[in-house]
PDB file of N, CA and C in Angstrom:
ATOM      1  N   UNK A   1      26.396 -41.369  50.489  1.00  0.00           N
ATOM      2  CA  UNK A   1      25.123 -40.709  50.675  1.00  0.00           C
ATOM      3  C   UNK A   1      24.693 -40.930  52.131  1.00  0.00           C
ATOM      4  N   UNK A   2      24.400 -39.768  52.727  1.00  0.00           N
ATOM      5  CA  UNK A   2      24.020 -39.991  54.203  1.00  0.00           C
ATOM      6  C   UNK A   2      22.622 -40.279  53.951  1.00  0.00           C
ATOM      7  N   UNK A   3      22.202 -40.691  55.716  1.00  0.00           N
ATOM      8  CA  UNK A   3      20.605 -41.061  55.278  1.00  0.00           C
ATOM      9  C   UNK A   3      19.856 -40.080  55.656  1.00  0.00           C
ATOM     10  N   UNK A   4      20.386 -38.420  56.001  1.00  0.00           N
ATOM     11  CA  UNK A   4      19.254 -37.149  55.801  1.00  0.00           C
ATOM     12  C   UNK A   4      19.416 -37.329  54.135  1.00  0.00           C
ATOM     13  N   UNK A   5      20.158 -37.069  53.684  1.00  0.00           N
ATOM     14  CA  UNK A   5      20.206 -36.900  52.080  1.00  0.00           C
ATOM     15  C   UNK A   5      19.070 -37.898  51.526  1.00  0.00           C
ATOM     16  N   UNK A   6      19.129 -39.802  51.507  1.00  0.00           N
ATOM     17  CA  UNK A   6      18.343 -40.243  51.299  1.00  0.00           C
ATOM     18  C   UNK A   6      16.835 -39.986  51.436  1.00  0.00           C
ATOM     19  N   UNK A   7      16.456 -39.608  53.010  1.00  0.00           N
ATOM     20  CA  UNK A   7      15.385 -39.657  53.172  1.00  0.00           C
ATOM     21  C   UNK A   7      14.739 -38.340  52.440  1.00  0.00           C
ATOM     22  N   UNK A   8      15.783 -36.847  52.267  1.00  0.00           N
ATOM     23  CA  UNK A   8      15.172 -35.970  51.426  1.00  0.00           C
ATOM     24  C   UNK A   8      15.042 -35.766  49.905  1.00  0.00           C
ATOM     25  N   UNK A   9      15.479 -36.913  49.376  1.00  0.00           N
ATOM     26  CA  UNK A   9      15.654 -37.588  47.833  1.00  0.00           C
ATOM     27  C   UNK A   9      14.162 -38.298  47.770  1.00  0.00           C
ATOM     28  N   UNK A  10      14.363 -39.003  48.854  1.00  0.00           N
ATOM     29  CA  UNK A  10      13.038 -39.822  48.600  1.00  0.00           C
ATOM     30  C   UNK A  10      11.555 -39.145  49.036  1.00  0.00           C
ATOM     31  N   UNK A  11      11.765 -38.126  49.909  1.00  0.00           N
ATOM     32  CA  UNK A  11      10.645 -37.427  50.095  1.00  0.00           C
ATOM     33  C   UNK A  11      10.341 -36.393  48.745  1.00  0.00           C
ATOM     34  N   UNK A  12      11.351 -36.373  48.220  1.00  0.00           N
ATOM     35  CA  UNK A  12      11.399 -35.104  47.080  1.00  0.00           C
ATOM     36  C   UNK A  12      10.402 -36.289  45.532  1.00  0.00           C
ATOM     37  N   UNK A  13      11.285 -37.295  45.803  1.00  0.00           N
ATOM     38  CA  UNK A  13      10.484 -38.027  44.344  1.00  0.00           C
ATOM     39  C   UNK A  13       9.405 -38.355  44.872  1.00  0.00           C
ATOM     40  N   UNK A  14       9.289 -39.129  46.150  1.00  0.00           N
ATOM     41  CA  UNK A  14       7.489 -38.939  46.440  1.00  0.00           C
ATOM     42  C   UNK A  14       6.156 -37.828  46.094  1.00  0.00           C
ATOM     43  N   UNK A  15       7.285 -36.705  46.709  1.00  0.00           N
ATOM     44  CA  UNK A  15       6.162 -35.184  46.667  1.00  0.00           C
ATOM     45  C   UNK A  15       5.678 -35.000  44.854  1.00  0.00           C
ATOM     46  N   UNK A  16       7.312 -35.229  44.289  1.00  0.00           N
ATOM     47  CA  UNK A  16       6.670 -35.074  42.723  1.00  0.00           C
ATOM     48  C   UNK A  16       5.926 -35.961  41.832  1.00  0.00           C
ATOM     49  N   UNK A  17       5.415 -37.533  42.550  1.00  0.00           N
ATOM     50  CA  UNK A  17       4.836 -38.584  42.021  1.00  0.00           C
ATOM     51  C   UNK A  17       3.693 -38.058  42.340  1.00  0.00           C
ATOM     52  N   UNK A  18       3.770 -37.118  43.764  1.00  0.00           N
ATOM     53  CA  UNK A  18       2.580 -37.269  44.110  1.00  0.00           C
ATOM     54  C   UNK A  18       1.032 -35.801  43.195  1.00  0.00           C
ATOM     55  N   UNK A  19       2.244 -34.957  42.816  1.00  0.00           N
ATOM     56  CA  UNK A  19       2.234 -34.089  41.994  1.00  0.00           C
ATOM     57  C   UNK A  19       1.587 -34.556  40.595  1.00  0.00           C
ATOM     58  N   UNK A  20       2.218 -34.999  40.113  1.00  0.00           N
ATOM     59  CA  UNK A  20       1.980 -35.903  38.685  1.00  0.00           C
ATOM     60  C   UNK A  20       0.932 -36.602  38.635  1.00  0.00           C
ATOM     61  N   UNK A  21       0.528 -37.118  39.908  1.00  0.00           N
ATOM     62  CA  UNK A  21      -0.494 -38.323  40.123  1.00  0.00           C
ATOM     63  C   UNK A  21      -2.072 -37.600  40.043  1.00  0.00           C
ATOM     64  N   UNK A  22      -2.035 -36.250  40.319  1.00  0.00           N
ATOM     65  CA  UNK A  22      -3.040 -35.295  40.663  1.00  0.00           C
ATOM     66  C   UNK A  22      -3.626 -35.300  41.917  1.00  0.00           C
ATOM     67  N   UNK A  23      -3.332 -36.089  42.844  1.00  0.00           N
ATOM     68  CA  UNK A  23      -4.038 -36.321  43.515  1.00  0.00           C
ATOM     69  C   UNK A  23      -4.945 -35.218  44.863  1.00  0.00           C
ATOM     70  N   UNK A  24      -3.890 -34.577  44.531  1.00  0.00           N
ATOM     71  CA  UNK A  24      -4.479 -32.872  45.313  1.00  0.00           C
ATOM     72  C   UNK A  24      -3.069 -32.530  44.911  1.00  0.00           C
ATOM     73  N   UNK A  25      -3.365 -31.924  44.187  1.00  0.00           N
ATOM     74  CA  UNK A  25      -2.150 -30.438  43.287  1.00  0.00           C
ATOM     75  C   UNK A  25      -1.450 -29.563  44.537  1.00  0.00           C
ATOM     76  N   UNK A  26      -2.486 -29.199  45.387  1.00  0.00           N
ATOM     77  CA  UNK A  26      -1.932 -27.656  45.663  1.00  0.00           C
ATOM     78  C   UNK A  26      -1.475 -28.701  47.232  1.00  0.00           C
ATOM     79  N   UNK A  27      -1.635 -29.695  47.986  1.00  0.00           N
ATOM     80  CA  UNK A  27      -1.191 -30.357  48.817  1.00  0.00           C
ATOM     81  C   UNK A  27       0.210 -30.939  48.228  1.00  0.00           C
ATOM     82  N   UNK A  28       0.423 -31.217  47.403  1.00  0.00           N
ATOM     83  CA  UNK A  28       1.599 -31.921  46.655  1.00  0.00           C
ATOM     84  C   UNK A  28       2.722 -30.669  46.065  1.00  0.00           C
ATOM     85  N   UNK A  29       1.973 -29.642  46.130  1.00  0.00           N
ATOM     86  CA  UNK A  29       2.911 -28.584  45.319  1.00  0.00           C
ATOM     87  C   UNK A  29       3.887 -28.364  46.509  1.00  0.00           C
ATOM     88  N   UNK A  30       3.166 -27.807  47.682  1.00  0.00           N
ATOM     89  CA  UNK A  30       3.463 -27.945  49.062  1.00  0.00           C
ATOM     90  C   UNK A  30       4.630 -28.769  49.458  1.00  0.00           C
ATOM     91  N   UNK A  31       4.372 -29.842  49.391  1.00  0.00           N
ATOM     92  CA  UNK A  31       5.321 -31.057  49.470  1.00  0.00           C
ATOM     93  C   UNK A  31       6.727 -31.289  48.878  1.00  0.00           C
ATOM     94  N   UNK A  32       6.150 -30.318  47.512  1.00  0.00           N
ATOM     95  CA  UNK A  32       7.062 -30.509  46.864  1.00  0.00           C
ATOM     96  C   UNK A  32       8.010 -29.764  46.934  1.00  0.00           C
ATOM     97  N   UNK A  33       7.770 -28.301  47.529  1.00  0.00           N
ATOM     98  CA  UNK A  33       8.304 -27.063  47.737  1.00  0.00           C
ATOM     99  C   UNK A  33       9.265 -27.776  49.010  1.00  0.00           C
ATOM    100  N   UNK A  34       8.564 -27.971  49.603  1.00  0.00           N
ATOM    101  CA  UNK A  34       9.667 -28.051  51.616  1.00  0.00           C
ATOM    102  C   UNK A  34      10.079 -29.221  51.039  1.00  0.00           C
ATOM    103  N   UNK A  35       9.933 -30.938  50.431  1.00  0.00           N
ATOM    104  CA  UNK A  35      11.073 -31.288  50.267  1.00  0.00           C
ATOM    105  C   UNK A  35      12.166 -30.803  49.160  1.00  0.00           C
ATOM    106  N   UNK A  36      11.953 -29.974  47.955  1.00  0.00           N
ATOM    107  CA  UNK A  36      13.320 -29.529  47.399  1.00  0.00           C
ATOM    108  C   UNK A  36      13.815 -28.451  48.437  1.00  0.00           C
ATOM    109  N   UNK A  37      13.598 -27.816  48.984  1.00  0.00           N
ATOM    110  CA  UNK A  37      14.844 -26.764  50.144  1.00  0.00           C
ATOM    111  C   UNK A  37      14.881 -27.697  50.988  1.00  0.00           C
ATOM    112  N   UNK A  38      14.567 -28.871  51.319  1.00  0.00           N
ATOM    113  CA  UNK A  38      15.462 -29.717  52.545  1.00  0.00           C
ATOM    114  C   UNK A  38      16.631 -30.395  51.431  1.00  0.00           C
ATOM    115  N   UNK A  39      16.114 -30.727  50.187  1.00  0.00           N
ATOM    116  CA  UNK A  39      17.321 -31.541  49.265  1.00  0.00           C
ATOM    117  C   UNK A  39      18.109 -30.203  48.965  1.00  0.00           C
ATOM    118  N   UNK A  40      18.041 -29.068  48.798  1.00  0.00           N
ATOM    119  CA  UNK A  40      19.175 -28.642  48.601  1.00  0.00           C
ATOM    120  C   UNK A  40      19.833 -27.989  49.905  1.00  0.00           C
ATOM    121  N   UNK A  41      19.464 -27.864  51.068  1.00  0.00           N
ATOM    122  CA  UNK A  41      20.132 -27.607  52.045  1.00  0.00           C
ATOM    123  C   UNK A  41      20.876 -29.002  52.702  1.00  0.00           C
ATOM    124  N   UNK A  42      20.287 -30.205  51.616  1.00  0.00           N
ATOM    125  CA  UNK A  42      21.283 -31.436  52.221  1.00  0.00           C
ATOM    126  C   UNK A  42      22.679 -31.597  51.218  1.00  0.00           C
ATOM    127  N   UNK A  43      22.586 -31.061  50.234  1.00  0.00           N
ATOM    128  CA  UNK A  43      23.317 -30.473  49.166  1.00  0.00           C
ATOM    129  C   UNK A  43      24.292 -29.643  49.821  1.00  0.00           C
ATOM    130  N   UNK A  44      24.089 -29.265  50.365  1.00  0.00           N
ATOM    131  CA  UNK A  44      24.927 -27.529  50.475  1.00  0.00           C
ATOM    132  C   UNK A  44      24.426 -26.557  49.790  1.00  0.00           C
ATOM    133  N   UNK A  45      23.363 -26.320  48.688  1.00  0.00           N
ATOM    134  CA  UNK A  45      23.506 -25.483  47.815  1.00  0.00           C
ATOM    135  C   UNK A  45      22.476 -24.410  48.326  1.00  0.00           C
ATOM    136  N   UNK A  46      21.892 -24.379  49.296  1.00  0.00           N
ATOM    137  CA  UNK A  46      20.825 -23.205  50.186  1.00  0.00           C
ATOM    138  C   UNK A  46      21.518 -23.678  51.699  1.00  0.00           C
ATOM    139  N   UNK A  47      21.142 -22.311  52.207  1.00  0.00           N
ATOM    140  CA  UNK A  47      21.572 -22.265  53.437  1.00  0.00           C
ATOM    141  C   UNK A  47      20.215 -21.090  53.672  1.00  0.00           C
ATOM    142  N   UNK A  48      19.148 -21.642  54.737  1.00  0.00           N
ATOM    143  CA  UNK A  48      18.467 -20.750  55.763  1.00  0.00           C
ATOM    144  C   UNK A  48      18.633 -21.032  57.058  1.00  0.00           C
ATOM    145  N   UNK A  49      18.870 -20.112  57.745  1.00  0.00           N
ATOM    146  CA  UNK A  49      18.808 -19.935  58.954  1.00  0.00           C
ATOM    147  C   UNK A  49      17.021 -19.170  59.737  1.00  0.00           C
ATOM    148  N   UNK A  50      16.570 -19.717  60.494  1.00  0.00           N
ATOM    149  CA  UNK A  50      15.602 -19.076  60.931  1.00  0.00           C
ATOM    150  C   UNK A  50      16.115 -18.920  62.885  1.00  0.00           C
ATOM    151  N   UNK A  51      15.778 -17.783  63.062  1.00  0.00           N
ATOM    152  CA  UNK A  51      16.052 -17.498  64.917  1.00  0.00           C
ATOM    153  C   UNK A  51      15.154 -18.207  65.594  1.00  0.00           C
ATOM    154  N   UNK A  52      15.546 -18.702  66.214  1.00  0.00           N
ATOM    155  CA  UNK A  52      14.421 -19.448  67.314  1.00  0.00           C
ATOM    156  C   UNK A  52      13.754 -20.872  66.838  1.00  0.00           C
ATOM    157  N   UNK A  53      14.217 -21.125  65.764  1.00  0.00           N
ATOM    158  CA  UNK A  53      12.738 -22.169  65.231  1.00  0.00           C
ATOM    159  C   UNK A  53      13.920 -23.145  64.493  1.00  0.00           C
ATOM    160  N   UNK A  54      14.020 -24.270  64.925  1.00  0.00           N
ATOM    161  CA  UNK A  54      14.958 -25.306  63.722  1.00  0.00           C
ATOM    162  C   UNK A  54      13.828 -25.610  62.353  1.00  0.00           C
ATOM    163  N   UNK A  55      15.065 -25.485  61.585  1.00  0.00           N
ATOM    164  CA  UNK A  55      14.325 -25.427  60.218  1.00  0.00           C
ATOM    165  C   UNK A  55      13.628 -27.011  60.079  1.00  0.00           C
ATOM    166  N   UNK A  56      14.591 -28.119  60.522  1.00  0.00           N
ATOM    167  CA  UNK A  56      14.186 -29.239  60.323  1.00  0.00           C
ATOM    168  C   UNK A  56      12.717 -29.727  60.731  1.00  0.00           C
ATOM    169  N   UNK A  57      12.244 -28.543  61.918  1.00  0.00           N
ATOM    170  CA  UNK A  57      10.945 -29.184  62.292  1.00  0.00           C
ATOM    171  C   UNK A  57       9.875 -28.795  61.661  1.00  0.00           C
ATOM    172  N   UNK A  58      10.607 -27.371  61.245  1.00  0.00           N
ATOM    173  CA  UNK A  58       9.078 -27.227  60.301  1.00  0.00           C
ATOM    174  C   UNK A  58       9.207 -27.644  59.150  1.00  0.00           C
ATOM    175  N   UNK A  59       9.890 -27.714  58.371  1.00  0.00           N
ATOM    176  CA  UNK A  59       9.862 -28.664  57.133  1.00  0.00           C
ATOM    177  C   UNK A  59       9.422 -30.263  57.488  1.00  0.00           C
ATOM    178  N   UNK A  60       9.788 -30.566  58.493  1.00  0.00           N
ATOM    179  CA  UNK A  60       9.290 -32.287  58.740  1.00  0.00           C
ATOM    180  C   UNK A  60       7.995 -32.069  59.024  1.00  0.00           C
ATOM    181  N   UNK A  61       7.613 -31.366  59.766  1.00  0.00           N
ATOM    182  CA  UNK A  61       5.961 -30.476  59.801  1.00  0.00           C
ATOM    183  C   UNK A  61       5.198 -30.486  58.509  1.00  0.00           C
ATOM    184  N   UNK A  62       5.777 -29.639  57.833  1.00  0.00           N
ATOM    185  CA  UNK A  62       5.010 -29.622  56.540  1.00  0.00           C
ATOM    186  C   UNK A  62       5.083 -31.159  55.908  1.00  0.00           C
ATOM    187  N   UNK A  63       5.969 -31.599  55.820  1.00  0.00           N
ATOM    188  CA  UNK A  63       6.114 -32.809  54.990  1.00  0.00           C
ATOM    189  C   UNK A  63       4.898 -33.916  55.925  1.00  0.00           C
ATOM    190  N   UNK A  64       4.995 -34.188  57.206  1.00  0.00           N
ATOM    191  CA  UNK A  64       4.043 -34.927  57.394  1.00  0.00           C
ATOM    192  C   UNK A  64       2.566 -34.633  57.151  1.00  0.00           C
ATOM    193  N   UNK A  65       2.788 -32.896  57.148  1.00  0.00           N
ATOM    194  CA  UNK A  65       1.020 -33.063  57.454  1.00  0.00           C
ATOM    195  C   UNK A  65       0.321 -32.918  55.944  1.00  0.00           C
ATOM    196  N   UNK A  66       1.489 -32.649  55.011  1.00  0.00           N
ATOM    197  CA  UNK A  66       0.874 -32.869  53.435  1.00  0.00           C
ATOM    198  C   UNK A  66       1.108 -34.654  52.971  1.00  0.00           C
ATOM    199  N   UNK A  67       2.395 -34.981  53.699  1.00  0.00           N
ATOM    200  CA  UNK A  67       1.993 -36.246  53.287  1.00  0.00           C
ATOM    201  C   UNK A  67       0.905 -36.972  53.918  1.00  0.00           C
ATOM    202  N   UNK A  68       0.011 -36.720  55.553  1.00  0.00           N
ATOM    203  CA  UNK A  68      -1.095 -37.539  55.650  1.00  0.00           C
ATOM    204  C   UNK A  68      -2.022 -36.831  54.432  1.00  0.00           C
ATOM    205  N   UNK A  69      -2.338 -35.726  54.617  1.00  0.00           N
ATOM    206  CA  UNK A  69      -3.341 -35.104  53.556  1.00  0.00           C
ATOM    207  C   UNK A  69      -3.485 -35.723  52.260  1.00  0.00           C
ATOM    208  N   UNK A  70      -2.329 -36.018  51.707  1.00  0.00           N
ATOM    209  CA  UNK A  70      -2.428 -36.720  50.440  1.00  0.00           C
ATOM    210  C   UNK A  70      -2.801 -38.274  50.362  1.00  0.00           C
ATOM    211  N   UNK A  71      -2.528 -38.909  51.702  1.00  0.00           N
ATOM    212  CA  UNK A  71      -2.824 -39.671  51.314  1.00  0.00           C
ATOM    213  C   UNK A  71      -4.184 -40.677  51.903  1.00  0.00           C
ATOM    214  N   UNK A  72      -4.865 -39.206  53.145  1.00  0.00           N
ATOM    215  CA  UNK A  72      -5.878 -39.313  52.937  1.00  0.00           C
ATOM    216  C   UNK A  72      -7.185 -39.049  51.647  1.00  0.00           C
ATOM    217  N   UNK A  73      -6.341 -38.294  51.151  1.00  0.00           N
ATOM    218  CA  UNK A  73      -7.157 -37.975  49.123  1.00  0.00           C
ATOM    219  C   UNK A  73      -6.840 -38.836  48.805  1.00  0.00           C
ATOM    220  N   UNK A  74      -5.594 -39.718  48.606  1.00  0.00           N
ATOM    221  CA  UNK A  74      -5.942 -40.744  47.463  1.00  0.00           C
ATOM    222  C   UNK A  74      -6.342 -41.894  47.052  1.00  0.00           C
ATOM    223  N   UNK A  75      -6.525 -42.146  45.960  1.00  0.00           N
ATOM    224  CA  UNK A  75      -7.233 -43.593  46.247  1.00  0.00           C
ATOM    225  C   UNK A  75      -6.024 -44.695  45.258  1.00  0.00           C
ATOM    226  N   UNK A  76      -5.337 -43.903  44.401  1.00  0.00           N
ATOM    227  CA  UNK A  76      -4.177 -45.113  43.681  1.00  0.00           C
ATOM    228  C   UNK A  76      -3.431 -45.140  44.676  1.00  0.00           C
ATOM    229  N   UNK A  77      -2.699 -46.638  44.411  1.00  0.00           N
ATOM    230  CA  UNK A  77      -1.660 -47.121  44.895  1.00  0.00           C
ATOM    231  C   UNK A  77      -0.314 -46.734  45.084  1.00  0.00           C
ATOM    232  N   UNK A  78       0.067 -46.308  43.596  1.00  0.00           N
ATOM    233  CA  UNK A  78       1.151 -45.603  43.323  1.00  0.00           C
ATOM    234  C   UNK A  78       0.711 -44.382  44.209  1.00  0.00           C
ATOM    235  N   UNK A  79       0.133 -43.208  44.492  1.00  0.00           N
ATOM    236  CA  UNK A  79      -0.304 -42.395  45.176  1.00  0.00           C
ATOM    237  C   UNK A  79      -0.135 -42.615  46.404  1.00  0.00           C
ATOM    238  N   UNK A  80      -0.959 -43.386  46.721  1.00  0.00           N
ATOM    239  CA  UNK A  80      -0.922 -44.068  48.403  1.00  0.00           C
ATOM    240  C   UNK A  80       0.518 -44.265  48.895  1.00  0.00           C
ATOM    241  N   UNK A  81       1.173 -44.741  47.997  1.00  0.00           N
ATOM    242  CA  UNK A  81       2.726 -45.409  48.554  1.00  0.00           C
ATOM    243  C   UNK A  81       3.345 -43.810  48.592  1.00  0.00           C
ATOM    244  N   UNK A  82       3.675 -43.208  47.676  1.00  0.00           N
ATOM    245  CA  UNK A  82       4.524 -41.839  47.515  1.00  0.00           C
ATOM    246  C   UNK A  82       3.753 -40.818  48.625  1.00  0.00           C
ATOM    247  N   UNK A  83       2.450 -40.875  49.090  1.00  0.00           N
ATOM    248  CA  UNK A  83       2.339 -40.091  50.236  1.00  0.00           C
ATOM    249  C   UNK A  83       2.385 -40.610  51.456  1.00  0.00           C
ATOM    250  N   UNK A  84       2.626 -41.843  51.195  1.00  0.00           N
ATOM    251  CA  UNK A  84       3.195 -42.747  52.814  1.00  0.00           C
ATOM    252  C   UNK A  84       4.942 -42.617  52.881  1.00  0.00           C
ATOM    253  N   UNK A  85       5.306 -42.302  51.747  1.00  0.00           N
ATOM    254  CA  UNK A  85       7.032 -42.127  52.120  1.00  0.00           C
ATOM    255  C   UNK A  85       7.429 -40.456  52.448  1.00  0.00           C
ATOM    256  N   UNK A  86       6.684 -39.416  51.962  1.00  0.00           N
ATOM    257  CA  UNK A  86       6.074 -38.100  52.459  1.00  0.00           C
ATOM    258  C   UNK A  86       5.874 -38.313  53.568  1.00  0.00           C
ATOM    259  N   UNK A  87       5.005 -38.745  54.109  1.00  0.00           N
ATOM    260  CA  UNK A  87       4.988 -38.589  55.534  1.00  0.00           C
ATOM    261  C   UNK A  87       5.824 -38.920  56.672  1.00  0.00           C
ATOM    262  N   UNK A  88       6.356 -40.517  56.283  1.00  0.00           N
ATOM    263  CA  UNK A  88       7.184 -41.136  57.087  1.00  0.00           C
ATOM    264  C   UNK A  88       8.697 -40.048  57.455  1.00  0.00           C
ATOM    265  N   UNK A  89       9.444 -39.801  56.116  1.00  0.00           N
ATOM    266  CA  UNK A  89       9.965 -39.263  56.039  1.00  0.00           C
ATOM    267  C   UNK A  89      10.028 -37.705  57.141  1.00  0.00           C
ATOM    268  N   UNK A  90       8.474 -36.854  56.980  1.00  0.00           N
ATOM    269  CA  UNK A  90       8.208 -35.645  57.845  1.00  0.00           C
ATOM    270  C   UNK A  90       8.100 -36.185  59.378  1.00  0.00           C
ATOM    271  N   UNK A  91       7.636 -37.379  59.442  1.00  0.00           N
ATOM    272  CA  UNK A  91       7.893 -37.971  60.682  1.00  0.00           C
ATOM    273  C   UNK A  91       8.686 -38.488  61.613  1.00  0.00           C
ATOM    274  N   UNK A  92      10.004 -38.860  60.599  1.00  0.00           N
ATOM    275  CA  UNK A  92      11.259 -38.910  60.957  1.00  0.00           C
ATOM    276  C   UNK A  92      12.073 -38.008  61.296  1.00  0.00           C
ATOM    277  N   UNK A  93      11.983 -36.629  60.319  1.00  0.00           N
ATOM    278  CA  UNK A  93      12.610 -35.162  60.568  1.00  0.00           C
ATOM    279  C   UNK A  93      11.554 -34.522  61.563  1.00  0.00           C
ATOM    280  N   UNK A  94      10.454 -34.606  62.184  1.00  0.00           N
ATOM    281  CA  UNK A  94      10.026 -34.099  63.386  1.00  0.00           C
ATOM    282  C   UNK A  94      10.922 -34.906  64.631  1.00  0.00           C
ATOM    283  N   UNK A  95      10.873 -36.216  64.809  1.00  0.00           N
ATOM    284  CA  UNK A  95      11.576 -36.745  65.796  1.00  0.00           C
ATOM    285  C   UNK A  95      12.735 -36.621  66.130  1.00  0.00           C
ATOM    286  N   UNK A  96      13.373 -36.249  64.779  1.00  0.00           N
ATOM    287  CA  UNK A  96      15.136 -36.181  64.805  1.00  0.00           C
ATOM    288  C   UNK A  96      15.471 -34.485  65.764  1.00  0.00           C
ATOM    289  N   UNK A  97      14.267 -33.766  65.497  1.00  0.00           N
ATOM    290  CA  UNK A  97      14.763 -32.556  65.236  1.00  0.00           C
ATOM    291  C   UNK A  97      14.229 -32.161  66.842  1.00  0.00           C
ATOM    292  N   UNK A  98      13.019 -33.128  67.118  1.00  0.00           N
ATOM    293  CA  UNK A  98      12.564 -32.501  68.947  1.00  0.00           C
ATOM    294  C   UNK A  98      14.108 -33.316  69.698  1.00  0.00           C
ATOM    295  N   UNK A  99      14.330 -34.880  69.149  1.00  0.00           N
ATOM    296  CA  UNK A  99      15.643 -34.974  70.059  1.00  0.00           C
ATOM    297  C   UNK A  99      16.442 -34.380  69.943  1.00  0.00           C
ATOM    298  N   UNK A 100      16.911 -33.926  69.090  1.00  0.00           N
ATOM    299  CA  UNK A 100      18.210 -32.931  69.200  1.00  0.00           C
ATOM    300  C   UNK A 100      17.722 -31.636  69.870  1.00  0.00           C
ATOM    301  N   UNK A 101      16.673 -30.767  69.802  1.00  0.00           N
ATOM    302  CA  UNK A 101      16.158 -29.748  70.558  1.00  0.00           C
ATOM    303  C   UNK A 101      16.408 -30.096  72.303  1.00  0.00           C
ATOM    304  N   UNK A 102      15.831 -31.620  72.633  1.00  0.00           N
ATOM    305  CA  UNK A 102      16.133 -32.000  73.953  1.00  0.00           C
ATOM    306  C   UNK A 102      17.807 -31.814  74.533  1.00  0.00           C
ATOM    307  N   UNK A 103      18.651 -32.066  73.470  1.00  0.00           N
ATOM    308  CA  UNK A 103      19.990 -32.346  74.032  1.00  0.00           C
ATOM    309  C   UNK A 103      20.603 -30.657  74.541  1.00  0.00           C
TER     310      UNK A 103
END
């Protein structure tokens, strides 16, 4: 298991804890959407291409800015933690994706 795969496994069970948890539905649905097409494009099993724009940044985009959102809404723990690994995660795939843009 590589560690894009990990980190989009773990952003994916975060987004859906965070789902389950209620903690803002339509912020978590979100979440939940851009991390399953990053888990299955770490899969192999989707392939998008967008012109001009790496996919990785806007999905790490979305993922951070629903994971702060969520976890500025929440107030459980379990909540709190699954939208702090949401974010970290979108924060990691923004950085990965401006350095490689640099090279």
């Amino acid at each position: 298991m590589t560690l894009h795969l990990a980190l989009a496994v773990s952003a994916l069970a975060g987004s859906a804890i965070l789902l389950f948890a209620a903690v803002a539905r339509p912020v978590a649905l979100v979440a939940l959407v851009a991390s399953a097409l990053e888990v299955a494009m770490a899969f192999g099993v989707l392939r998008i291409h967008a012109a001009g724009v790496p996919l990785g940044l806007v999905l790490g985009l979305v993922l951070a800015v629903t994971g702060l959102l969520a976890w500025l809404r929440s107030t459980a723990k379990t909540a709190i933690t699954a939208a702090s690994v949401v974010a970290l995660v979108g924060v990691l795939q923004v950085l990965v994706a401006v350095q490689q843009s640099r090279m």
